[in-house]
N, C-alpha and C. Protein backbone atom coordinates (compact mmCIF):
# COMPACT_ATOMS: atom_id res chain seq x y z
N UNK A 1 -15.80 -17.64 13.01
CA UNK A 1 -16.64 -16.82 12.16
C UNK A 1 -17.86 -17.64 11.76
N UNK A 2 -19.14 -17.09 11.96
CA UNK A 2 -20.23 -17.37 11.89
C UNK A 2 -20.46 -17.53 10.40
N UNK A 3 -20.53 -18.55 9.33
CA UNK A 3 -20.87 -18.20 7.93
C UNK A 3 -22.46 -17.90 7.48
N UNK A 4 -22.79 -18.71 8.57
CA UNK A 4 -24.34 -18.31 8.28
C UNK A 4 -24.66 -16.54 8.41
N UNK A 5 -24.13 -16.11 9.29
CA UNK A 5 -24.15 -14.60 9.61
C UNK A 5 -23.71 -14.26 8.19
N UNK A 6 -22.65 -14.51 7.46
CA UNK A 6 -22.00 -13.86 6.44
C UNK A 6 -23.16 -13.90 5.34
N UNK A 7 -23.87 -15.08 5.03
CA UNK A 7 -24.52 -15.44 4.13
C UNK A 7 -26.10 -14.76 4.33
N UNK A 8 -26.26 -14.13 5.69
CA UNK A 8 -27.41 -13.62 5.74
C UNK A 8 -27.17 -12.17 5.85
N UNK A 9 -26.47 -11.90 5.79
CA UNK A 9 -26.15 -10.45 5.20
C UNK A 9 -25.79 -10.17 3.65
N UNK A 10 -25.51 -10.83 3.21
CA UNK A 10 -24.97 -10.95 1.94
C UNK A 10 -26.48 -11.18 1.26
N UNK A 11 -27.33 -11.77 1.20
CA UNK A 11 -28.65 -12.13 0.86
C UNK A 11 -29.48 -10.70 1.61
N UNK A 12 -29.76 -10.40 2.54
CA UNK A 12 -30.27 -9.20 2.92
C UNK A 12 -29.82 -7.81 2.72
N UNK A 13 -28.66 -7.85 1.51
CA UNK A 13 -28.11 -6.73 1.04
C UNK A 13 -27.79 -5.70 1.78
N UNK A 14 -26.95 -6.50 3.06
CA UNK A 14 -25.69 -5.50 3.57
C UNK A 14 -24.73 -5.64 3.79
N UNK A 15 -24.25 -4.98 2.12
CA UNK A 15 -23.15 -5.21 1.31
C UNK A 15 -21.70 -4.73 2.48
N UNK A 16 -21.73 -3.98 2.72
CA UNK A 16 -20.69 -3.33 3.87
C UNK A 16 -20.54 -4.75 4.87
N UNK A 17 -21.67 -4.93 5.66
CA UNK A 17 -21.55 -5.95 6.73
C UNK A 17 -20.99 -7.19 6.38
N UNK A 18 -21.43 -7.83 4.68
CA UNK A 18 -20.58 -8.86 4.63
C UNK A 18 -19.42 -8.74 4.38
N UNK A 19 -19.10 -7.55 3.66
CA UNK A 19 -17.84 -7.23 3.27
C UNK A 19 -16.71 -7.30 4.58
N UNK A 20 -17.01 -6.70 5.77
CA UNK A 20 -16.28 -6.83 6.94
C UNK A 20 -16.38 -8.22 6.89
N UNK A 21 -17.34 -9.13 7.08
CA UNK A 21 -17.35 -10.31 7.77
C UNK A 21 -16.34 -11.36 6.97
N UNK A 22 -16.49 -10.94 5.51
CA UNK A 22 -15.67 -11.30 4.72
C UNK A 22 -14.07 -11.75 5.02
N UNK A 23 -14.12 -10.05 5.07
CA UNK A 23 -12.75 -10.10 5.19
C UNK A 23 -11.76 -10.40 6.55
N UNK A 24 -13.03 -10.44 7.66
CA UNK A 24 -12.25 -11.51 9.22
C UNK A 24 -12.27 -12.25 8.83
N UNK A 25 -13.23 -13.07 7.91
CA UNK A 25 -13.15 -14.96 7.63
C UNK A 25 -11.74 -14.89 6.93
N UNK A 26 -11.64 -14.01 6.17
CA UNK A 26 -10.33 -14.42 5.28
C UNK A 26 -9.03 -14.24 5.95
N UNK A 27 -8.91 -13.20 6.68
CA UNK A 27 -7.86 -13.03 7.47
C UNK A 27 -7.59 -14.05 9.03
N UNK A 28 -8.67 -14.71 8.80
CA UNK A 28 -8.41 -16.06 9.87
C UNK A 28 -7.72 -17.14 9.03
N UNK A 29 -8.83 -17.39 7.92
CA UNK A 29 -8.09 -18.42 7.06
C UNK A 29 -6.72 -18.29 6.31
N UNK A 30 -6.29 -16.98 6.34
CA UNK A 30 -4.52 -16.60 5.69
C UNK A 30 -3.51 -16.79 6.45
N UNK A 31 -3.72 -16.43 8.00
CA UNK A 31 -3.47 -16.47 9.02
C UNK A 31 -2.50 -17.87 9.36
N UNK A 32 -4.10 -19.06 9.35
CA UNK A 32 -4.22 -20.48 9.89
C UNK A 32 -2.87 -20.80 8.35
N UNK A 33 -3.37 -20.85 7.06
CA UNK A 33 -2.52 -20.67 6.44
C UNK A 33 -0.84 -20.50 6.38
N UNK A 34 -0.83 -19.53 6.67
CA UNK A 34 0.88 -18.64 7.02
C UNK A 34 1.21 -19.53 7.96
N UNK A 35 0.87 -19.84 9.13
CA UNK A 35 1.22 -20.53 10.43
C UNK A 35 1.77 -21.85 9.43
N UNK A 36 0.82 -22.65 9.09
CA UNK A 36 0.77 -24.38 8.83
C UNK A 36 2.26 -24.04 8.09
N UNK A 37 1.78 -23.12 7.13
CA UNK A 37 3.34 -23.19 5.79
C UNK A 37 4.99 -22.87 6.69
N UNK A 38 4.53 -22.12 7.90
CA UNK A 38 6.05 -21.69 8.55
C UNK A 38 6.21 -22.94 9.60
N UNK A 39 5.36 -23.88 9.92
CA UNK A 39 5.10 -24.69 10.81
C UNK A 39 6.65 -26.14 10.12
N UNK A 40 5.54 -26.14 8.80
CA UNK A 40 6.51 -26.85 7.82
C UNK A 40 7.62 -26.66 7.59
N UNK A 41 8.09 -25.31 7.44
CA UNK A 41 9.36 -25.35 7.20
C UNK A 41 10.25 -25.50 8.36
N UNK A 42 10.10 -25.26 9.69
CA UNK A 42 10.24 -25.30 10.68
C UNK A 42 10.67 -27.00 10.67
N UNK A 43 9.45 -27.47 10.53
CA UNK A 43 9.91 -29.01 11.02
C UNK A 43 10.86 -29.50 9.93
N UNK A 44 10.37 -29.27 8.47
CA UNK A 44 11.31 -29.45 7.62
C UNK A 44 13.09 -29.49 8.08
N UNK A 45 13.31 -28.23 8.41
CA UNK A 45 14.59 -27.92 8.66
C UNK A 45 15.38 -28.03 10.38
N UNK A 46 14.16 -28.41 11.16
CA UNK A 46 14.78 -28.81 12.56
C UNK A 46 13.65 -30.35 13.18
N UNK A 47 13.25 -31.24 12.55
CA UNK A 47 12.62 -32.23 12.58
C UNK A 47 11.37 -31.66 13.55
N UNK A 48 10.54 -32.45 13.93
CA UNK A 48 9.06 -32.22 13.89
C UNK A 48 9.33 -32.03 15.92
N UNK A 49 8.65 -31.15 16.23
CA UNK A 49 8.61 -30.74 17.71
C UNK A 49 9.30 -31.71 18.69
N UNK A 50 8.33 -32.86 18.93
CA UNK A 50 8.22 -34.13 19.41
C UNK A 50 9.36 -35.37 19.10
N UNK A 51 9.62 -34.85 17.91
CA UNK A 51 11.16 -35.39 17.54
C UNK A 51 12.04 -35.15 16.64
N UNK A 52 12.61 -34.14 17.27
CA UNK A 52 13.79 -33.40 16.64
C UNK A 52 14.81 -34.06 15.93
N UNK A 53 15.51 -33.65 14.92
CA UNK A 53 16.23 -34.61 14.19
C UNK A 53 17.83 -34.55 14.64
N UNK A 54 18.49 -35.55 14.60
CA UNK A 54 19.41 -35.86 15.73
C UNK A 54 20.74 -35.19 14.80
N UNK A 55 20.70 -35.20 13.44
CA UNK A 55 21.94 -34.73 12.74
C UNK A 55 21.16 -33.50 12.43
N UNK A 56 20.47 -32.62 13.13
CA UNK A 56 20.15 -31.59 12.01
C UNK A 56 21.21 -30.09 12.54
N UNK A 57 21.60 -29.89 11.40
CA UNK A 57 22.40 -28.50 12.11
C UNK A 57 21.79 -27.36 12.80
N UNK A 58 20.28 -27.60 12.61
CA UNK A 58 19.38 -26.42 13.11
C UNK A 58 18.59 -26.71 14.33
N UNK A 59 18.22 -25.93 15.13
CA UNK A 59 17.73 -26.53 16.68
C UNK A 59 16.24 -25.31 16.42
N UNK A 60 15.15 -25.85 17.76
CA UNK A 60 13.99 -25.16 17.42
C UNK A 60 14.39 -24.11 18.74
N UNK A 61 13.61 -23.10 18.45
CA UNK A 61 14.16 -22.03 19.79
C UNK A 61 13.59 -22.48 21.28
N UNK A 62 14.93 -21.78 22.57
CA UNK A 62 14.25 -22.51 23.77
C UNK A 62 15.29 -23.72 23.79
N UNK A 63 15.65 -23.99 22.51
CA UNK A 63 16.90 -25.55 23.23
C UNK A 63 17.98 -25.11 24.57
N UNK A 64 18.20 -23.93 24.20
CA UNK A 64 19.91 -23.68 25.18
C UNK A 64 18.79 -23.47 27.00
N UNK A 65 19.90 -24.13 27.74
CA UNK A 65 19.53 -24.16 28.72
C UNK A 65 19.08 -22.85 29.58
N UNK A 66 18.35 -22.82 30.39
CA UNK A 66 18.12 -21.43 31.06
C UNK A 66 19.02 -21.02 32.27
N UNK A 67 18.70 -20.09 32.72
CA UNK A 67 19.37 -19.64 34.31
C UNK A 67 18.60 -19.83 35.27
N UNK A 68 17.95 -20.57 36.20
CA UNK A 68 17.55 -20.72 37.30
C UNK A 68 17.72 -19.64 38.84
């Protein structure tokens, strides 16, 4: 999202246009948000991607082997 775009609509009083632009910036940034916080709990409770925790009772999905 372009902020300069946001800020030159917002100054050229079109109130509608920033209002959309607004509200994609925000719904990117809630988004990026939600992810990081479920990211955390994730690693929290099955250790971090790259190194999984060896006593943890919880596994990340994709552990069980596939069918070939």
């Amino acid at each position: 999202m372009n902020r300069e775009k946001l800020k030159e609509a917002f100054l050229q009083g079109r109130e509608r246009e920033a209002a959309e632009l607004f509200r994609q910036m925000m719904k990117g940034v809630v988004g990026l948000g939600l992810f990081e916080a479920m990211k955390e709990d994730v690693d929290s409770l099955c250790g971090r991607h790259d190194q999984p925790g060896p006593h943890s009772d919880s596994q990340r999905a994709g552990s069980e082997r596939g069918i070939a």
